[in-house]
Protein backbone atom coordinates (compact mmCIF):
# COMPACT_ATOMS: atom_id res chain seq x y z
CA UNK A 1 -13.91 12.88 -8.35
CA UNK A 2 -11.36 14.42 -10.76
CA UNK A 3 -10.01 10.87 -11.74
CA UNK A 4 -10.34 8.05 -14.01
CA UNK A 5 -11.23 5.01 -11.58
CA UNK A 6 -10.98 1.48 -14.02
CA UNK A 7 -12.50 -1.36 -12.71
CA UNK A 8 -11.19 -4.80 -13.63
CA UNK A 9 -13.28 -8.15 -12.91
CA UNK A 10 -11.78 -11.34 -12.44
CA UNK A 11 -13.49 -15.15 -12.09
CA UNK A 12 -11.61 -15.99 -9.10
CA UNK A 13 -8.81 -15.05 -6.83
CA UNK A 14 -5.89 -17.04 -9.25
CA UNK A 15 -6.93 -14.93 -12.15
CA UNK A 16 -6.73 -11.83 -10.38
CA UNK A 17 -3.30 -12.70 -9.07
CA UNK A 18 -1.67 -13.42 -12.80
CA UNK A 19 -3.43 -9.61 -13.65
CA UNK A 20 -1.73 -8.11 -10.45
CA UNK A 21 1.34 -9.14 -11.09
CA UNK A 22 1.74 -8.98 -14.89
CA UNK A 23 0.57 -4.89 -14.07
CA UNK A 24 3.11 -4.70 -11.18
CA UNK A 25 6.09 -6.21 -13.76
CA UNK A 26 4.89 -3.90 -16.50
CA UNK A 27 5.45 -1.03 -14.09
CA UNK A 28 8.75 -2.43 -13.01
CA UNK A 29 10.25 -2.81 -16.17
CA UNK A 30 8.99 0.51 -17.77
CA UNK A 31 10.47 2.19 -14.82
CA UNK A 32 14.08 0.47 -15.05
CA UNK A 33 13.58 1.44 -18.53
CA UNK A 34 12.73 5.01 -17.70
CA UNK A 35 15.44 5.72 -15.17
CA UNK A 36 17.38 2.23 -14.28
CA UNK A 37 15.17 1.39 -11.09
CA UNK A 38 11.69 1.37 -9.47
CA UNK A 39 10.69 2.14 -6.04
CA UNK A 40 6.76 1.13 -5.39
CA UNK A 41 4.99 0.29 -1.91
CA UNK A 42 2.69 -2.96 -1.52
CA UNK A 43 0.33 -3.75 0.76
CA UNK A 44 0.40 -6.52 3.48
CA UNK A 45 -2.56 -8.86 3.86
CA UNK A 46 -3.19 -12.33 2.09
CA UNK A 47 -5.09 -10.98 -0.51
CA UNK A 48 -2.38 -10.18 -2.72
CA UNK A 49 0.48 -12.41 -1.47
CA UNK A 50 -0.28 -15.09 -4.54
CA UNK A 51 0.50 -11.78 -7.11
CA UNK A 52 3.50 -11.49 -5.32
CA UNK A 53 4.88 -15.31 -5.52
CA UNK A 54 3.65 -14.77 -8.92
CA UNK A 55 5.55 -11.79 -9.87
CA UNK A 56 8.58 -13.04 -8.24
CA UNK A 57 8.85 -15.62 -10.92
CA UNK A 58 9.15 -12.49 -13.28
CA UNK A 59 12.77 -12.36 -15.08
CA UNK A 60 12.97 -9.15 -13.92
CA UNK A 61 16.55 -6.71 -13.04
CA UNK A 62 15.40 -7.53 -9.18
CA UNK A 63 18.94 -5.32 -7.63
CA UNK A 64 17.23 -2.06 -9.44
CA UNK A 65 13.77 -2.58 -7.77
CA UNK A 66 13.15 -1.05 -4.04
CA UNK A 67 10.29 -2.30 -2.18
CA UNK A 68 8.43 -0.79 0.90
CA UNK A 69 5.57 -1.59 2.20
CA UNK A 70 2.61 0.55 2.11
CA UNK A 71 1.57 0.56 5.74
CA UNK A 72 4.31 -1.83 8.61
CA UNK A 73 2.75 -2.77 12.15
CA UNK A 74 5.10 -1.82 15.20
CA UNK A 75 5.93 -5.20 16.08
CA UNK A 76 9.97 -6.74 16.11
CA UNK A 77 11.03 -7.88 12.40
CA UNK A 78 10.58 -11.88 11.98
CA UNK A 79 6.79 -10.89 14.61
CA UNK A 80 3.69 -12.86 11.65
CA UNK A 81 2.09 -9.20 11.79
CA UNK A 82 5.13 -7.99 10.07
CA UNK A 83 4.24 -6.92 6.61
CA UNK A 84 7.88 -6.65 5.79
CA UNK A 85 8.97 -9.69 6.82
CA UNK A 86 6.32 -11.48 4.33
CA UNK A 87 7.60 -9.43 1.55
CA UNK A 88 11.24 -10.20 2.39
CA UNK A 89 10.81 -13.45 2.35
CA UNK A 90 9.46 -13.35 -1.25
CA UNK A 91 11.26 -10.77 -2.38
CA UNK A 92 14.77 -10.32 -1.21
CA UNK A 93 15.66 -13.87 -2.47
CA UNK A 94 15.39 -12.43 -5.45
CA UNK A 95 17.93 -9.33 -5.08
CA UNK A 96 15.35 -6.79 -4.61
CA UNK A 97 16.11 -4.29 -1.75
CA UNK A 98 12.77 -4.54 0.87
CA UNK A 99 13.48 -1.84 3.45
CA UNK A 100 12.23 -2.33 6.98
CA UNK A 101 10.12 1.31 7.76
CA UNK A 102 9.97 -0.09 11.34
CA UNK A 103 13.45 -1.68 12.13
CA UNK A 104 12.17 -2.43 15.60
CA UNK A 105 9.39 -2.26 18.05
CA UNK A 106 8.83 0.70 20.05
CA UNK A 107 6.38 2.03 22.02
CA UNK A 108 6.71 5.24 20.73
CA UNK A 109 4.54 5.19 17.54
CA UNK A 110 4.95 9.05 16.67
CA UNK A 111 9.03 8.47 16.74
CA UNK A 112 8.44 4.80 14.32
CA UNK A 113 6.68 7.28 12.34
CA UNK A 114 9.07 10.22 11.89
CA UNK A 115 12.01 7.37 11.32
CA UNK A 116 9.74 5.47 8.50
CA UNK A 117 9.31 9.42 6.88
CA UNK A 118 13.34 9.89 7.06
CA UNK A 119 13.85 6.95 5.70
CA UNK A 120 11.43 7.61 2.62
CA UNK A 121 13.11 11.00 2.37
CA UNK A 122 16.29 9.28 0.92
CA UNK A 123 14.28 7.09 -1.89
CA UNK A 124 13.67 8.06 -5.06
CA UNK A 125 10.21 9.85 -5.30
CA UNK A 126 7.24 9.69 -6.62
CA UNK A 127 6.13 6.16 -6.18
CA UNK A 128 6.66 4.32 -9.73
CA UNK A 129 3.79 2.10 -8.00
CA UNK A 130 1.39 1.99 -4.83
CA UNK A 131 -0.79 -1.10 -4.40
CA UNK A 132 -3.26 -0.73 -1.79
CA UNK A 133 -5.95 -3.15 0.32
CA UNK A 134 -9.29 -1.92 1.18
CA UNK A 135 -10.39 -3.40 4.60
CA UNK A 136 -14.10 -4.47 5.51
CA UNK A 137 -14.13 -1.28 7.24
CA UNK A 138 -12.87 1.23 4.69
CA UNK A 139 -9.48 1.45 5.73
CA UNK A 140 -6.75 1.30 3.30
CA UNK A 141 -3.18 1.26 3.77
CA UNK A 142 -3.01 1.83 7.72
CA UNK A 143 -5.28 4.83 7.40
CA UNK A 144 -7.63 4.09 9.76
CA UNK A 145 -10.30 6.71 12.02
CA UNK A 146 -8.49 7.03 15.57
CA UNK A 147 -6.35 9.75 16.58
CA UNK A 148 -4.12 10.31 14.02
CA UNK A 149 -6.83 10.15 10.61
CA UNK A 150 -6.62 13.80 9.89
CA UNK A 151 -2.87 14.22 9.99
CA UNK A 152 -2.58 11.27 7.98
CA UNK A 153 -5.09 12.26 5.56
CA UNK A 154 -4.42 16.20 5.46
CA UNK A 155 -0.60 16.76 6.99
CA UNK A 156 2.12 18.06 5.05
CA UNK A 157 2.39 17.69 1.30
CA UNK A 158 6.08 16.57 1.97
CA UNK A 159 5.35 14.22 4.39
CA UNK A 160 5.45 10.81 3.22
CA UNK A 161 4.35 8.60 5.81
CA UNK A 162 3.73 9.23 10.06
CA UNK A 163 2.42 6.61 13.17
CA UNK A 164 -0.88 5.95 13.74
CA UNK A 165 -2.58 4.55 16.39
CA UNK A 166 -5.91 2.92 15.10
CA UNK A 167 -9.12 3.70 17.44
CA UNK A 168 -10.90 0.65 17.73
CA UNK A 169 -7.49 -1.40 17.35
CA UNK A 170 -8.19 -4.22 15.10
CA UNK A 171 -8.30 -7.34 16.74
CA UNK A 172 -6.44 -8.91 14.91
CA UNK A 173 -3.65 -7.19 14.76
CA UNK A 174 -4.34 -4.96 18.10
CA UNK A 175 -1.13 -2.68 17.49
CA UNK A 176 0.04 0.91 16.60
CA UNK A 177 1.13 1.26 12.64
CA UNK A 178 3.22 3.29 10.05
CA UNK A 179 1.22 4.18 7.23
CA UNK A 180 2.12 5.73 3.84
CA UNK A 181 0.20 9.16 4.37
CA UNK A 182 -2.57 10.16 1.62
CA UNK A 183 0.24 12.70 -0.05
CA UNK A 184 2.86 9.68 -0.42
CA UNK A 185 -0.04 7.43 -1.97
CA UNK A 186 -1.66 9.89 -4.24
CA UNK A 187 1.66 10.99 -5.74
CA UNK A 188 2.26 7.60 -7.03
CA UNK A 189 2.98 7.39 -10.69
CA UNK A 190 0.32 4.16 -10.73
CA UNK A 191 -2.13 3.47 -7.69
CA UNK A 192 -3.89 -0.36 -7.88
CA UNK A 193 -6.00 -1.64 -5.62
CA UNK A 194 -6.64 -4.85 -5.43
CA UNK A 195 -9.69 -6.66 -3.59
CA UNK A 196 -11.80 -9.46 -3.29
CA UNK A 197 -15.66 -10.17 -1.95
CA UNK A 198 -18.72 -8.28 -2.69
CA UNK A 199 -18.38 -6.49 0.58
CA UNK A 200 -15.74 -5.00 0.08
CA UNK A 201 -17.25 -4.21 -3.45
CA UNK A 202 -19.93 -2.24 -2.26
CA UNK A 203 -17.85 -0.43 0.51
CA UNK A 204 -15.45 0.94 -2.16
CA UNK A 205 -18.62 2.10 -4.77
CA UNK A 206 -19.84 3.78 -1.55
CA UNK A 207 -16.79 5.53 -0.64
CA UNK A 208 -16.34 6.55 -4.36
CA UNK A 209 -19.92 7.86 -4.73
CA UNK A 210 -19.13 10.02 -1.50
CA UNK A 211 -16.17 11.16 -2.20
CA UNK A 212 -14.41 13.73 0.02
CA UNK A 213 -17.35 13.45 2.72
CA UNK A 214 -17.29 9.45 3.23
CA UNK A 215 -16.71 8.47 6.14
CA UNK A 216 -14.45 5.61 4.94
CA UNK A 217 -10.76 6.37 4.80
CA UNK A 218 -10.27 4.81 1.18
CA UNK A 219 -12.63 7.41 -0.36
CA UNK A 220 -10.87 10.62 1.76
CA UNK A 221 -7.86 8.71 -0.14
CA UNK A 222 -9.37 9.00 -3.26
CA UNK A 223 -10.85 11.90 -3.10
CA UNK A 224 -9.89 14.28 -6.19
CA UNK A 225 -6.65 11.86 -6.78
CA UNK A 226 -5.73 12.74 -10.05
CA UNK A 227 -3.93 9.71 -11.29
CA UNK A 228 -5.48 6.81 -13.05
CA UNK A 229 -6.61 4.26 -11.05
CA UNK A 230 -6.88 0.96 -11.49
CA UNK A 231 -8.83 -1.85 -9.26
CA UNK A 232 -8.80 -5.39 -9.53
CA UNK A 233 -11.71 -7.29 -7.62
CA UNK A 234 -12.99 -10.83 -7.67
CA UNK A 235 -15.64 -12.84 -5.93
């Protein structure tokens, strides 16, 4: 491991909310600083939706900031297993631009894929910011063992993010994905994870410790990343 992995312990899940999103802000506004805008990915899941109602209280330059998510299931826009759709619905009230990777449902999760990576082609790039989940199981993002692991953990440098089709599907959310790939998450100028539960705890230590031979997906992720990162975990 050729990076600097910080962690950060919280009390309870409201604590570790006001630290994700005074870090996500920070990033934000050094970025508009920097170049007049930010583009960063966040993940879906309910860990981290109480950073983002946080953050979008943030007086914050919202029509500079572009937000993505870091992994979309293939279901229609408005579908609860939309990640988009939660993040619209916090974000774009606000004059942020949220861009839909997966406009529509399709059963053809290799084509969602190649649209989400054209899409990603025309934003500005690196990352200023990825925030990632770790599932029970390892997985982070939607980069989970099935089919479609080693091309999203080892395709092209270039390629940003590709379909996958999870093998076992997760119950509950039994459906295909688009995933940031391992090159679009590692590039990131910042990578936080955020976390909660001593399970999932001892699954990332694991993965860490085992680095480029764990069989989780979050340590192939984080295997030899050489950006700072930073994780924020509670009870």
């Amino acid at each position: 491991m050729t990076t600097e992995i910080e962690w950060w312990e919280y009390d309870d899940a409201a604590e570790l909310a006001d630290a994700v999103a005074g870090d996500i802000q920070f990033v934000i506004e050094s970025a508009i600083d920097a170049r007049g805008s930010a583009v960063i990915a966040l993940a879906g899941g309910k860990t981290p939706l109480p950073a983002y109602e946080k953050l979008a209280k943030a007086k914050l330059d919202w029509k500079r900031v572009t937000i993505i998510p870091s992994d979309e299931r293939i279901v229609p826009l408005g579908d609860p297993l939309s990640n988009v759709t939660a993040l619209g619905k916090t974000f774009i009230p606000k004059g942020a631009r949220v861009i839909p990777v997966v406009p529509k449902a399709t059963d053809d999760y290799k084509a969602a894929g190649r649209s989400a990576d054209a899409l990603m082609q025309d934003l500005h790039w690196p990352l200023d910011l990825c925030v990632l989940g770790v599932g029970g199981d390892g997985h982070t993002a939607s980069i989970f063992p099935g089919p479609d692991f080693d091309e999203a953990l080892n395709g092209p440098r270039e390629r940003r993010a590709l379909g996958v089709m999870p093998d076992p599907l997760p119950p509950e959310a039994p459906v295909a994905r688009v995933t940031l790939s391992r090159a679009g998450i590692i590039t990131a100028r910042a990578l936080l994870i955020a976390v909660t539960g001593d399970a999932k705890r001892k699954v990332i230590e694991d993965a860490i410790s085992e680095g480029a031979g764990s069989p989780y997906p979050i340590g192939r992720v984080l295997a030899d990343v050489e950006l700072p990162v930073d994780i924020h975990w509670a009870p």
